[in-house]
C-alpha atoms as a PDB file:
ATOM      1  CA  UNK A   1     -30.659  44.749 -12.095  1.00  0.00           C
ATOM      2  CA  UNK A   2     -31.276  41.425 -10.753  1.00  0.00           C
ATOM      3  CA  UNK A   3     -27.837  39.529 -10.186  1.00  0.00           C
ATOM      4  CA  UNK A   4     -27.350  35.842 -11.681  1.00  0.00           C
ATOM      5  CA  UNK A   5     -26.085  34.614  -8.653  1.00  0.00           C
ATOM      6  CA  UNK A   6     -27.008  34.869  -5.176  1.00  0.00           C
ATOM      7  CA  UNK A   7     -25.093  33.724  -2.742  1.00  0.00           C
ATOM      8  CA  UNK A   8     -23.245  31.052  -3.993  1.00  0.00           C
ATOM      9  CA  UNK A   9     -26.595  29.696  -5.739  1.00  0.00           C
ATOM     10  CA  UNK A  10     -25.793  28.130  -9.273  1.00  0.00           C
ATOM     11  CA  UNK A  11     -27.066  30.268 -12.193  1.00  0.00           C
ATOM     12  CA  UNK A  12     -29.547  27.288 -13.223  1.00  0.00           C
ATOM     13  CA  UNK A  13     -30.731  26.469  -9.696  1.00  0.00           C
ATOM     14  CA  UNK A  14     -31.682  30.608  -9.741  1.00  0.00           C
ATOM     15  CA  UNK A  15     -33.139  30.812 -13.297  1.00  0.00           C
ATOM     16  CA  UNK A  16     -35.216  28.026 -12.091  1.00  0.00           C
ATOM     17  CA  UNK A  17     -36.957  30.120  -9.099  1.00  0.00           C
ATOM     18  CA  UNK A  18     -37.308  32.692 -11.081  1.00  0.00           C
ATOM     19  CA  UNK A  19     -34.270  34.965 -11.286  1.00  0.00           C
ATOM     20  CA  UNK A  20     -33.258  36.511 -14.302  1.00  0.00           C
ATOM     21  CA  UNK A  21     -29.559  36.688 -15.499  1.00  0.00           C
ATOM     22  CA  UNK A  22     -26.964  35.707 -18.266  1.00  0.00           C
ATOM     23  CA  UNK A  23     -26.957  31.969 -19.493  1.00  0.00           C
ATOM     24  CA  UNK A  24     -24.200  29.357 -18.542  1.00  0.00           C
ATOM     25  CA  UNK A  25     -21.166  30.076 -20.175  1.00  0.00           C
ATOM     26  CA  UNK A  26     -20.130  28.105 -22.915  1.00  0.00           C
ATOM     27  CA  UNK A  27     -17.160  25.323 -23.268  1.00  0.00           C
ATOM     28  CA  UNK A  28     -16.912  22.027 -21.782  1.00  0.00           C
ATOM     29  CA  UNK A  29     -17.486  21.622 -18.059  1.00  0.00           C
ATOM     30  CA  UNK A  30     -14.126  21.720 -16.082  1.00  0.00           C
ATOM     31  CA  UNK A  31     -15.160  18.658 -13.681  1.00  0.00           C
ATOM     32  CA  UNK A  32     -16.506  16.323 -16.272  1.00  0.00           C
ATOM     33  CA  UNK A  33     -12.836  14.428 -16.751  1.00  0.00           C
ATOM     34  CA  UNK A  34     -13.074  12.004 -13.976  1.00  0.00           C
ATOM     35  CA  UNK A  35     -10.080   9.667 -14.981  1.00  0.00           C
ATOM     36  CA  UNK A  36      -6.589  11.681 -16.673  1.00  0.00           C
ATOM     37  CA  UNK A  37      -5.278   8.676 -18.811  1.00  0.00           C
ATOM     38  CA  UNK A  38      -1.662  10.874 -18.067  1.00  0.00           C
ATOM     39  CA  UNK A  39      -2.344   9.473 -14.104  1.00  0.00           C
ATOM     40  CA  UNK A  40      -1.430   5.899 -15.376  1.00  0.00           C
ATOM     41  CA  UNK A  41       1.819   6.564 -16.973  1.00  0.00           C
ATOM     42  CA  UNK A  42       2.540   8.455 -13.197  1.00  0.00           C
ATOM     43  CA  UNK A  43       1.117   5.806 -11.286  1.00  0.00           C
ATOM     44  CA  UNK A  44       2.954   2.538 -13.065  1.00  0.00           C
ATOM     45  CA  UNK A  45       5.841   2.744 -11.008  1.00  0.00           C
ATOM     46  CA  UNK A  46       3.918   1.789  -7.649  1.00  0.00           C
ATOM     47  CA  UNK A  47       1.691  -0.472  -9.556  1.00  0.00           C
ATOM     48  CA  UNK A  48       5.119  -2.231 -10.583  1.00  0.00           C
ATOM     49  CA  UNK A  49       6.223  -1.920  -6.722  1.00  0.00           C
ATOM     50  CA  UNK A  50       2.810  -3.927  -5.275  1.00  0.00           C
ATOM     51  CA  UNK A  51       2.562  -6.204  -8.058  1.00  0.00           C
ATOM     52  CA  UNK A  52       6.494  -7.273  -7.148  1.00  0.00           C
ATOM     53  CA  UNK A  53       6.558  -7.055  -3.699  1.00  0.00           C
ATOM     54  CA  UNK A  54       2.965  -8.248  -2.545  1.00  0.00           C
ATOM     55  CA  UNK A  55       0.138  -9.336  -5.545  1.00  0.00           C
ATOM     56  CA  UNK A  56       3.291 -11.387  -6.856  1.00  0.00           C
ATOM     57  CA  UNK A  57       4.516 -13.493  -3.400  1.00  0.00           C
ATOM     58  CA  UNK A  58       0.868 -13.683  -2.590  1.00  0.00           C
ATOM     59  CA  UNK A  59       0.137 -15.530  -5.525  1.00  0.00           C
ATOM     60  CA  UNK A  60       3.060 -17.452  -5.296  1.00  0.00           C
ATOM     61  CA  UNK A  61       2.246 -18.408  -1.790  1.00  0.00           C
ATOM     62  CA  UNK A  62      -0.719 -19.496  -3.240  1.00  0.00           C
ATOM     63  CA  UNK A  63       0.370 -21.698  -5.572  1.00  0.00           C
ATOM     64  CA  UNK A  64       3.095 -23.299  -3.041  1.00  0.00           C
ATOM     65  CA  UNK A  65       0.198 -24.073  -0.535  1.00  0.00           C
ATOM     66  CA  UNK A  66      -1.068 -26.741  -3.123  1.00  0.00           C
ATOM     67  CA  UNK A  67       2.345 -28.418  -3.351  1.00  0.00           C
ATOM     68  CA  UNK A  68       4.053 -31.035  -1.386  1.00  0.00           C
ATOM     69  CA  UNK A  69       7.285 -28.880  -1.273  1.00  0.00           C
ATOM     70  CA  UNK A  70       9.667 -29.520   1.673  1.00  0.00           C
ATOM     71  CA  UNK A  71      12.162 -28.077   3.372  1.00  0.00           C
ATOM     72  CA  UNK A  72      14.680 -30.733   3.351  1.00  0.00           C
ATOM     73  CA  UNK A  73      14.539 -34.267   1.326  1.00  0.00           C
ATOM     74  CA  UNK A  74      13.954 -34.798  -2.292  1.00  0.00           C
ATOM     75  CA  UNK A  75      10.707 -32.414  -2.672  1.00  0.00           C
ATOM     76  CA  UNK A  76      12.669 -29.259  -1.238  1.00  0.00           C
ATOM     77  CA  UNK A  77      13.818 -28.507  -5.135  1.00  0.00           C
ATOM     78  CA  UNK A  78      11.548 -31.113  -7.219  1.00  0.00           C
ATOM     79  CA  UNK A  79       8.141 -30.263  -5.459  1.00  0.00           C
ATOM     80  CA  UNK A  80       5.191 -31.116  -7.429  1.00  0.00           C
ATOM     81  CA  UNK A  81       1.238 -29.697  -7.584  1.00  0.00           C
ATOM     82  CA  UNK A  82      -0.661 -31.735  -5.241  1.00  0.00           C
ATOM     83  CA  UNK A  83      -4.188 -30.090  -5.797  1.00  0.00           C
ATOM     84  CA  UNK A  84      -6.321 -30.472  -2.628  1.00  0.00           C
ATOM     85  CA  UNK A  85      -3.928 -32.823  -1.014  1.00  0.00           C
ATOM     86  CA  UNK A  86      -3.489 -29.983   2.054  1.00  0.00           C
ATOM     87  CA  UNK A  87      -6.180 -28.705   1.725  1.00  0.00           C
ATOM     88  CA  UNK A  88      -7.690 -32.196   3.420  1.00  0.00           C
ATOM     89  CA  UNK A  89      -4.743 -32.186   5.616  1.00  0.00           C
ATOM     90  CA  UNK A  90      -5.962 -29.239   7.136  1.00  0.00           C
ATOM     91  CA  UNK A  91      -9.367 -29.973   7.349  1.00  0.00           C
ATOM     92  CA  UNK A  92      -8.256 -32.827   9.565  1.00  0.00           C
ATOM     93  CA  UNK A  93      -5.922 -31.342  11.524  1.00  0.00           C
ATOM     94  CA  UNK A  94      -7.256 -30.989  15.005  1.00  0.00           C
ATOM     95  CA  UNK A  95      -4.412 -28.437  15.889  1.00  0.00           C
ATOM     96  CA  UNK A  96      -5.628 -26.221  13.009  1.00  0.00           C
ATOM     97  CA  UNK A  97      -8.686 -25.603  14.911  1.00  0.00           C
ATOM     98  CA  UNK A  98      -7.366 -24.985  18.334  1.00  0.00           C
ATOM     99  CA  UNK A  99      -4.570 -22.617  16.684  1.00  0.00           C
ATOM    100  CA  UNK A 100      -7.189 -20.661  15.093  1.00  0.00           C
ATOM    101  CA  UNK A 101      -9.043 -20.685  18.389  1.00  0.00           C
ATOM    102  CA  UNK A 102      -5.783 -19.601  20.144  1.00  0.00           C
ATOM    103  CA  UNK A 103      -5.518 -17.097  17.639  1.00  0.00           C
ATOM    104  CA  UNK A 104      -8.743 -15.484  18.299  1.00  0.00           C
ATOM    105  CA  UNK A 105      -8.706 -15.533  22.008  1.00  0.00           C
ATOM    106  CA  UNK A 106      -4.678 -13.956  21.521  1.00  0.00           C
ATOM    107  CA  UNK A 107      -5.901 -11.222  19.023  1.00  0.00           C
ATOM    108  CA  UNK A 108      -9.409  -9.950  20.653  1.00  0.00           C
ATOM    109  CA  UNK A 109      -8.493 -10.872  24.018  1.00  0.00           C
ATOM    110  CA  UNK A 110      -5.151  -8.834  23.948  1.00  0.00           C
ATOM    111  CA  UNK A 111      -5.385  -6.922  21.420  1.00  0.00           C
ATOM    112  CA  UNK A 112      -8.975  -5.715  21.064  1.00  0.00           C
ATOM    113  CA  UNK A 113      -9.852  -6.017  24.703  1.00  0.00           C
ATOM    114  CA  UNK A 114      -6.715  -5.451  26.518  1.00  0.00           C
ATOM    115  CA  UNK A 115      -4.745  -3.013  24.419  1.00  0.00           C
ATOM    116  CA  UNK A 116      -7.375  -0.769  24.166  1.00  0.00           C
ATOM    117  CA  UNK A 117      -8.635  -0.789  27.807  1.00  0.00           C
ATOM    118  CA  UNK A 118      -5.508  -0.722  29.187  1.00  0.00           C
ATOM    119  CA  UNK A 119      -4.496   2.748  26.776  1.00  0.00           C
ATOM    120  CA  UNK A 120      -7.435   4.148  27.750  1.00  0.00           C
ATOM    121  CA  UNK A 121      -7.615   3.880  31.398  1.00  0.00           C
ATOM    122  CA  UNK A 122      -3.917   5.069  31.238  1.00  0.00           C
ATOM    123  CA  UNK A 123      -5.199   7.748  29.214  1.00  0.00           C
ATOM    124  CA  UNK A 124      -7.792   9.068  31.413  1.00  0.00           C
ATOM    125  CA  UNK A 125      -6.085   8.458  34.765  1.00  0.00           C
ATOM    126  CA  UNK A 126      -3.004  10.587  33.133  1.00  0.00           C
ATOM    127  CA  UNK A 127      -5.550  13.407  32.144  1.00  0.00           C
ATOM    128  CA  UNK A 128      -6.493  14.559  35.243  1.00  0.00           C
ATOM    129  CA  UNK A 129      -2.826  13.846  36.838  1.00  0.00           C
ATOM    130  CA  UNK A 130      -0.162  16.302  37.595  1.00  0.00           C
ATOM    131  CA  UNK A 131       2.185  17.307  34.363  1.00  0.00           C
ATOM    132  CA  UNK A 132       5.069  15.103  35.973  1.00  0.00           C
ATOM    133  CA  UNK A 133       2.829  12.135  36.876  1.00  0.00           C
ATOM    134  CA  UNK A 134       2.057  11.980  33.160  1.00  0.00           C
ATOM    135  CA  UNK A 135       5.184  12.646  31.790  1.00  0.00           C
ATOM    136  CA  UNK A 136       6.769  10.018  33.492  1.00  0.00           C
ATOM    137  CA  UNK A 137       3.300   7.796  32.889  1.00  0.00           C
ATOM    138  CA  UNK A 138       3.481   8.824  29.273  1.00  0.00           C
ATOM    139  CA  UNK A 139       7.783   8.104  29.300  1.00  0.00           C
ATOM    140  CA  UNK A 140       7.320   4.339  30.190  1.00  0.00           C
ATOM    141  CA  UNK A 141       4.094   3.303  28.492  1.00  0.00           C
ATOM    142  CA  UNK A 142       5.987   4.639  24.865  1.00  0.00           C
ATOM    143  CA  UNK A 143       9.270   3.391  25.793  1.00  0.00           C
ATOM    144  CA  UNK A 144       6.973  -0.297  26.527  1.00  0.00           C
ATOM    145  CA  UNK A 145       5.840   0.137  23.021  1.00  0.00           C
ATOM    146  CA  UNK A 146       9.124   0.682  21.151  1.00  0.00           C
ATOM    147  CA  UNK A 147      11.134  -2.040  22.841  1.00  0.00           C
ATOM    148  CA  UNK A 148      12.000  -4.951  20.309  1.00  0.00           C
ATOM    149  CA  UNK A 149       9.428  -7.382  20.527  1.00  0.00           C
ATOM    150  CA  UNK A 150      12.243  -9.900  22.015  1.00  0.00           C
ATOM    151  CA  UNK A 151      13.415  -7.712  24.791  1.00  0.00           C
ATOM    152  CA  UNK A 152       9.657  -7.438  26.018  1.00  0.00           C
ATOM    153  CA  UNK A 153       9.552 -11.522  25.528  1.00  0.00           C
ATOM    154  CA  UNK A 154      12.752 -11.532  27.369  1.00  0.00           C
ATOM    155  CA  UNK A 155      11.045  -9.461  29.975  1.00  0.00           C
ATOM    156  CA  UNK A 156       8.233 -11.270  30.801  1.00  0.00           C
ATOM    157  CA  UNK A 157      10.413 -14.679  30.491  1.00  0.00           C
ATOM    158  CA  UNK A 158      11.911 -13.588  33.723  1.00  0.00           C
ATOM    159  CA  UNK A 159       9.204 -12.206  35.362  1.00  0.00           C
ATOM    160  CA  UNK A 160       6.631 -15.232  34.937  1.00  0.00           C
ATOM    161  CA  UNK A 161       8.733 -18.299  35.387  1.00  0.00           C
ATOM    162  CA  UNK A 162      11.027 -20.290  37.710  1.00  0.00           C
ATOM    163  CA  UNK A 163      13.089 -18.567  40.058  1.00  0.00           C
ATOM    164  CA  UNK A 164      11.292 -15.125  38.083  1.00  0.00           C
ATOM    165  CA  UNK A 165      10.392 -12.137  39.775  1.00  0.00           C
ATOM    166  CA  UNK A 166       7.118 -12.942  41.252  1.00  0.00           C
ATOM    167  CA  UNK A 167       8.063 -16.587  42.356  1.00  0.00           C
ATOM    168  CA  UNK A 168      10.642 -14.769  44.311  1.00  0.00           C
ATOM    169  CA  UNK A 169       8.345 -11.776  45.756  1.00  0.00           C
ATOM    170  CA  UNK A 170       5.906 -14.476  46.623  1.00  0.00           C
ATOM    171  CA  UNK A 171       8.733 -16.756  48.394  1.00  0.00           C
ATOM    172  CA  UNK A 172       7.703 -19.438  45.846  1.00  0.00           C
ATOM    173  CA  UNK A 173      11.043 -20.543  43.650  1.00  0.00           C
ATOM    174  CA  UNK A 174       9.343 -23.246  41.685  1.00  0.00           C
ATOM    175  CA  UNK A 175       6.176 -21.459  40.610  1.00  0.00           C
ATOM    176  CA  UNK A 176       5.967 -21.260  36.825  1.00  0.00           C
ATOM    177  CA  UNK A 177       3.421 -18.894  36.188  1.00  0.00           C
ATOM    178  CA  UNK A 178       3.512 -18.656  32.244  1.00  0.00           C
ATOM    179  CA  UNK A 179       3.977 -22.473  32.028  1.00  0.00           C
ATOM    180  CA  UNK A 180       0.501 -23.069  33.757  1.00  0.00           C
ATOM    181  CA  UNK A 181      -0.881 -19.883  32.356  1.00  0.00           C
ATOM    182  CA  UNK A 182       0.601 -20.047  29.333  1.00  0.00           C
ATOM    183  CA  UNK A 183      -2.288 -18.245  26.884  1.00  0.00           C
ATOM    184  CA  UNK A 184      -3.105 -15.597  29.928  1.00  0.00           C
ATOM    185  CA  UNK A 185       0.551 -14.153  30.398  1.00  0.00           C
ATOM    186  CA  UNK A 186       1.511 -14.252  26.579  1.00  0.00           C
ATOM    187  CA  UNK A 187      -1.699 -12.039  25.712  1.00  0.00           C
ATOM    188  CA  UNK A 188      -0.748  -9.901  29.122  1.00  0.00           C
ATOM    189  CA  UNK A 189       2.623  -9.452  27.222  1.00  0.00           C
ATOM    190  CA  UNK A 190       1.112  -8.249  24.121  1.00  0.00           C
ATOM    191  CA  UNK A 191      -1.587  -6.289  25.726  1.00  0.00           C
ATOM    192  CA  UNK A 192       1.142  -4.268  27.716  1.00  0.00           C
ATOM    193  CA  UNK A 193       3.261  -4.159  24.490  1.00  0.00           C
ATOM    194  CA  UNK A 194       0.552  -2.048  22.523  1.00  0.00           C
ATOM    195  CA  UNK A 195      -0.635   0.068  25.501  1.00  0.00           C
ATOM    196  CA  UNK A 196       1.578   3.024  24.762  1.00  0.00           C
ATOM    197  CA  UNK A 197       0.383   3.099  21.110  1.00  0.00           C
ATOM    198  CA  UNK A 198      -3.308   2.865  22.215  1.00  0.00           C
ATOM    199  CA  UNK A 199      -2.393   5.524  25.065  1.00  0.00           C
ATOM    200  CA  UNK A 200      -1.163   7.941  22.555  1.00  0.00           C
ATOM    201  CA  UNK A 201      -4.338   7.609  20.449  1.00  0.00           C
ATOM    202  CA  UNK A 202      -6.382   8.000  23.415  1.00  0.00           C
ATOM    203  CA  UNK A 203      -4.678  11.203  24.402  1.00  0.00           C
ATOM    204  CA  UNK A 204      -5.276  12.565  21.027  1.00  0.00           C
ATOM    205  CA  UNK A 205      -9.121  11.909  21.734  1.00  0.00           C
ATOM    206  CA  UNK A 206      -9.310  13.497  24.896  1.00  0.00           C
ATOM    207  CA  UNK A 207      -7.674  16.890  24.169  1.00  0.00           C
ATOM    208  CA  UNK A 208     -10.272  17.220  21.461  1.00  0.00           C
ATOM    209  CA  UNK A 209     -13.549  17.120  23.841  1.00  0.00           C
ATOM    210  CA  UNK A 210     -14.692  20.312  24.373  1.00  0.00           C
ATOM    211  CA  UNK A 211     -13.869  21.369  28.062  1.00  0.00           C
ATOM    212  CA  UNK A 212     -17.161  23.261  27.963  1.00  0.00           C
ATOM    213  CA  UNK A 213     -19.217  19.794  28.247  1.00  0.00           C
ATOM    214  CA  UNK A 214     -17.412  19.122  31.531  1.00  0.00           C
ATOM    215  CA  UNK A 215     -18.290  22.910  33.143  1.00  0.00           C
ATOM    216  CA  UNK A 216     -21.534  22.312  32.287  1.00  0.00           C
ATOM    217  CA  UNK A 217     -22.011  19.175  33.318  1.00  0.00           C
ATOM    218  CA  UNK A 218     -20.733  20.406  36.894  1.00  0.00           C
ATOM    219  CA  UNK A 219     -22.692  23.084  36.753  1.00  0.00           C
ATOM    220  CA  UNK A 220     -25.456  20.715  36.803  1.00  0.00           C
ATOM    221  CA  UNK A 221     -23.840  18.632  39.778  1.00  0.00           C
ATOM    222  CA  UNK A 222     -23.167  15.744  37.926  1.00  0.00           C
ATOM    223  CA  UNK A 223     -20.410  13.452  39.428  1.00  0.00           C
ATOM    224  CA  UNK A 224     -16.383  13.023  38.054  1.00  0.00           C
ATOM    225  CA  UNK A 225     -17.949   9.055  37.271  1.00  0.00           C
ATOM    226  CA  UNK A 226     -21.055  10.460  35.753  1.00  0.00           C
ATOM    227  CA  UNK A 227     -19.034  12.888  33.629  1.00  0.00           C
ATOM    228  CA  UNK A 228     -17.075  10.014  32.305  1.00  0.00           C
ATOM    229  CA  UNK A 229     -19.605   7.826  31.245  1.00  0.00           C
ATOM    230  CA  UNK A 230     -22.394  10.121  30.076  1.00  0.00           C
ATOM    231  CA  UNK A 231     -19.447  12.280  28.111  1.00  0.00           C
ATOM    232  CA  UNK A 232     -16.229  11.016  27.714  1.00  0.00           C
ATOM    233  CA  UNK A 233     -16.733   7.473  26.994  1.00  0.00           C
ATOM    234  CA  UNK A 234     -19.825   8.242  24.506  1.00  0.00           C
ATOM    235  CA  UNK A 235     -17.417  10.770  22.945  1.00  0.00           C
ATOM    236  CA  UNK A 236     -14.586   8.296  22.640  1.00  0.00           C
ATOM    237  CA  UNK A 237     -16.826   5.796  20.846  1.00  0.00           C
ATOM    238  CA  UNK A 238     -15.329   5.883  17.288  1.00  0.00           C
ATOM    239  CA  UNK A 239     -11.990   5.957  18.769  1.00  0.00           C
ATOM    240  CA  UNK A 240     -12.378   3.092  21.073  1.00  0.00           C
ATOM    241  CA  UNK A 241     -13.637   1.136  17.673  1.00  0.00           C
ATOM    242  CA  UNK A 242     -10.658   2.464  15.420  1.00  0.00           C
ATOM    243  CA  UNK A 243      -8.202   1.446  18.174  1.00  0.00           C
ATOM    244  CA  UNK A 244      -9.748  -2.089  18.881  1.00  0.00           C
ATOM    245  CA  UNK A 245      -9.609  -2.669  14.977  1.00  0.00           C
ATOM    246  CA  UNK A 246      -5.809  -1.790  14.629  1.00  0.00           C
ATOM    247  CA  UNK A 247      -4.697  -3.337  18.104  1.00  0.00           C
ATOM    248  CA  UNK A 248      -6.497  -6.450  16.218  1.00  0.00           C
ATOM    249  CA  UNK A 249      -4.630  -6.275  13.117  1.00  0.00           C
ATOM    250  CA  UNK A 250      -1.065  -5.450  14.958  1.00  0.00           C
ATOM    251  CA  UNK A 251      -1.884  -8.447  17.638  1.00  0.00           C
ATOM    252  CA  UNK A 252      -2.500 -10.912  14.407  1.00  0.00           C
ATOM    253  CA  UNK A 253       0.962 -10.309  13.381  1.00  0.00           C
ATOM    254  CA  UNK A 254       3.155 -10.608  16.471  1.00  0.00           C
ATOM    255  CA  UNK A 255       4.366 -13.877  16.088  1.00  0.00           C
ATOM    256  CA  UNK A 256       7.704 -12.785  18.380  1.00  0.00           C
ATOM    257  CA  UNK A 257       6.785 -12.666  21.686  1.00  0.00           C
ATOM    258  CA  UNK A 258       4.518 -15.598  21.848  1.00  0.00           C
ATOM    259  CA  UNK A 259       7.558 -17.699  19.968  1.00  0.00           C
ATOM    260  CA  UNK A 260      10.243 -16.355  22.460  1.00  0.00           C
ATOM    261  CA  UNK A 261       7.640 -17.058  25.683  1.00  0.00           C
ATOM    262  CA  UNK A 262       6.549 -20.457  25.362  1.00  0.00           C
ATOM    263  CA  UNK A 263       7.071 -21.927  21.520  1.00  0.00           C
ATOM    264  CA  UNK A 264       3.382 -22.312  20.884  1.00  0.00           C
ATOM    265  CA  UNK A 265       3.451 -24.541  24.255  1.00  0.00           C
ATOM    266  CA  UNK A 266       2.998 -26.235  26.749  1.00  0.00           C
ATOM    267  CA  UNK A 267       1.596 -28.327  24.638  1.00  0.00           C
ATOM    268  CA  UNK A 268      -0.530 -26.535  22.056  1.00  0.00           C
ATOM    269  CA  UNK A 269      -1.800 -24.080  24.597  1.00  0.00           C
ATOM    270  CA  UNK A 270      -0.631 -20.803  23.120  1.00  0.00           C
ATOM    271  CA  UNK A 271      -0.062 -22.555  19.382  1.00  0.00           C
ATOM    272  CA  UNK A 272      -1.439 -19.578  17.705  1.00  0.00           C
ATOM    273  CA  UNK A 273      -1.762 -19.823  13.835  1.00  0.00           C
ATOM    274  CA  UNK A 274       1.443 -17.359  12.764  1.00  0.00           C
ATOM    275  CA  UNK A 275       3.614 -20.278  15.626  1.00  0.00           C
ATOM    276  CA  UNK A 276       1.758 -22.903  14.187  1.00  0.00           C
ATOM    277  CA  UNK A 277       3.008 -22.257  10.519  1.00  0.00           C
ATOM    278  CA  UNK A 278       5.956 -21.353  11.164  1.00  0.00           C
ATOM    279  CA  UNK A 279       6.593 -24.692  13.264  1.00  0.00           C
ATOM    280  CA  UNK A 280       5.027 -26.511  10.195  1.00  0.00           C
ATOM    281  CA  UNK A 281       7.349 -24.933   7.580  1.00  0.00           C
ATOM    282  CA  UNK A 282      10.805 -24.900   9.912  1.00  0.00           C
ATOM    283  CA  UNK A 283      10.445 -27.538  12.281  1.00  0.00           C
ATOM    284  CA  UNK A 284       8.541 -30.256  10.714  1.00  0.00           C
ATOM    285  CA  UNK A 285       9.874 -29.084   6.905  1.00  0.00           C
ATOM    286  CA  UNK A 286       6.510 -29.101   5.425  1.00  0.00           C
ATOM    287  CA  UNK A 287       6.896 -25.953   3.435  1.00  0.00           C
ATOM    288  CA  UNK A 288       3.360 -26.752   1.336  1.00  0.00           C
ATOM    289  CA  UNK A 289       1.327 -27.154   4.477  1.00  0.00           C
ATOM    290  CA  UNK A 290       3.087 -23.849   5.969  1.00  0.00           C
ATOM    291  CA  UNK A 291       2.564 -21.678   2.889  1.00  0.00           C
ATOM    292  CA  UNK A 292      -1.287 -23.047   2.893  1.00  0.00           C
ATOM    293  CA  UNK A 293      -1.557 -21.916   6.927  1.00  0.00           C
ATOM    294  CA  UNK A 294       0.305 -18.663   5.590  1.00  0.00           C
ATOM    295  CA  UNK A 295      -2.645 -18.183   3.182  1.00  0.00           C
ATOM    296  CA  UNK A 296      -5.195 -18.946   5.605  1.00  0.00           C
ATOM    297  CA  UNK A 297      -3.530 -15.907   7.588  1.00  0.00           C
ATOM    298  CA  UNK A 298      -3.512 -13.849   4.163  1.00  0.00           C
ATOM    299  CA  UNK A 299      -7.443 -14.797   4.371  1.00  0.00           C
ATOM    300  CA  UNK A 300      -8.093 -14.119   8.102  1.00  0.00           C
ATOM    301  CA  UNK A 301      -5.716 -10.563   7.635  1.00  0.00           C
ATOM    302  CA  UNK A 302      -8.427  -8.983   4.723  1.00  0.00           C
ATOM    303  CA  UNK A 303     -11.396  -9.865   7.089  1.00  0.00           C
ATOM    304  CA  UNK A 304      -9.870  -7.607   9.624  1.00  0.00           C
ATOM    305  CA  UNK A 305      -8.478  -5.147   7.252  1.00  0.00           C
ATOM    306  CA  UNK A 306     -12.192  -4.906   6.043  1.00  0.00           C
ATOM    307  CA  UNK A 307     -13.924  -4.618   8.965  1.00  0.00           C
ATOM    308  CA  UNK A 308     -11.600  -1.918  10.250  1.00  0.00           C
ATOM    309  CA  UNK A 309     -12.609  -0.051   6.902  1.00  0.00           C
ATOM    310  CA  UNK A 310     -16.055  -1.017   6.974  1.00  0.00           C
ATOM    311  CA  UNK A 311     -16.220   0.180  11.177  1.00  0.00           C
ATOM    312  CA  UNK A 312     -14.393   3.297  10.156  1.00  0.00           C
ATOM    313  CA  UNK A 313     -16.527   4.514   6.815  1.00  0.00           C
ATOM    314  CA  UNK A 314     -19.419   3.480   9.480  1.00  0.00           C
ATOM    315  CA  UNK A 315     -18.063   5.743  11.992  1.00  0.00           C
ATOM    316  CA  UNK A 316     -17.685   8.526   9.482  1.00  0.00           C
END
């Protein structure tokens, strides 16, 4: 007797080469509800939650970037709709475009670049270390990355300028390294920041190669420096991508440290866009102009929260 099934093979796919058996059983298919209308009535109570607490101050946001509202003076309650009256502002404002430069060079050059790099050469350095080496590597490189953004500003406050740590170990009181380097010590601050997070992921990565790549690699007489870049590094691909994306998108919103360091200064040097709105908005009182730099930010956010799901569907 010639079963309807073999081997997991649907009962039309095997009447179809031939087989012989009983017909499909009858009643509605069990997968053919794709949407339970009773999901909704679960499923209202965080729809009420994001439309409160983010679709509803993002629109608002919205709205206020096309106002002339202030934060002091008559148009701080009786604001009016200006239309594109900021929006011009903006397109003329010559420190818009270097804070959005700044803002690039902060996020990819700390946050993609250095982040990442520096969490993954901790990572493999601490792989092939001695279990106290790394546990004490490990110990400081978390404890960097949980310390309130202001004590690590505080940190690096002392260490880069006057009368700081390395103008004393250099015998040079009056060198003020952040003030001439302002951009290049407030990304190495956020870079360092981030490295235990990146470290962690990296770790993760690396206990999950196969240890039999490595013997057989050696086997072969291949080098420790070939074995890391013909196998680890190729192997660490999608993680080095999914930790560049997310160092990007937690560099974009550290407004902290790079407000405690310098202010957005010397000059405009280190002005990036979440400094430069907030300076707008708190300093200068234009609330309007702030919200639309906060929107731009909104804008600039999505394109990185897309790419990191675009990169990681990609990856998959």
């Amino acid at each position: 007797m010639t079963s309807s099934l073999s081997f997991g093979v649907p009962v039309a796919k095997a009447q179809a080469q031939g087989g012989g058996g009983a017909s499909p059983p009858a009643g509605p298919r069990l997968d053919n509800p794709r949407v339970d209308p009773v999901s909704f009535v679960f499923l209202s109570p965080a729809a009420v939650l994001l439309g409160g607490l983010f679709i509803g101050p993002v629109v608002y946001a919205i709205y206020l970037g096309f106002t002339n509202l202030q934060l002091i003076g008559r148009n701080a309650i009786h604001y009016q709709f200006t239309g594109w009256a900021n929006v011009i502002d903006l397109v003329d404002d010559p420190t818009f475009y270097q804070s959005i430069w700044s803002t690039l060079v902060f996020v990819v050059g700390s946050g993609a670049i250095g982040a990442t790099l520096l969490g993954l050469i901790l990572a493999i350095a601490m792989q092939g270390s001695a279990a106290p080496a790394r546990w004490i590597g490990n110990t400081f490189a978390i404890l960097a990355w949980t310390l309130p953004p202001s004590t690590i500003a505080f940190v690096w406050l002392a260490t880069t300028t006057q009368s700081g740590i390395i103008a004393m170990l250099v015998g040079m009181p009056n060198l003020d390294l952040l003030y001439q380097h302002a951009m290049l010590f407030v990304s190495l601050a956020n870079a360092w920041s981030f490295a235990g997070l990146s470290l962690i992921m990296f770790s993760a990565a690396l206990r999950s190669i196969p240890e039999d790549l490595y013997e057989a690699a050696r086997l072969e007489g291949a080098s420790s420096a070939q074995c890391l870049m013909q196998i680890t590094i190729p192997m660490l691909k999608p993680t080095i991508l999914t930790v560049a994306l997310l160092m990007m998108l937690q560099t974009f919103g550290n407004f902290t440290i790079v407000y405690l360091m310098t202010g957005g200064g010397p000059g405009n040097d280190s002005n990036i866009l979440p400094v430069y709105a907030y300076l707008q908005g708190f300093k200068f009182h234009k609330l309007g102009y702030s919200a639309l730099l906060g929107n731009v930010m909104v804008l600039l956010s999505a394109i990185l929260g897309w790419l990191f799901l675009y990169f990681g569907r990609a990856r998959r």
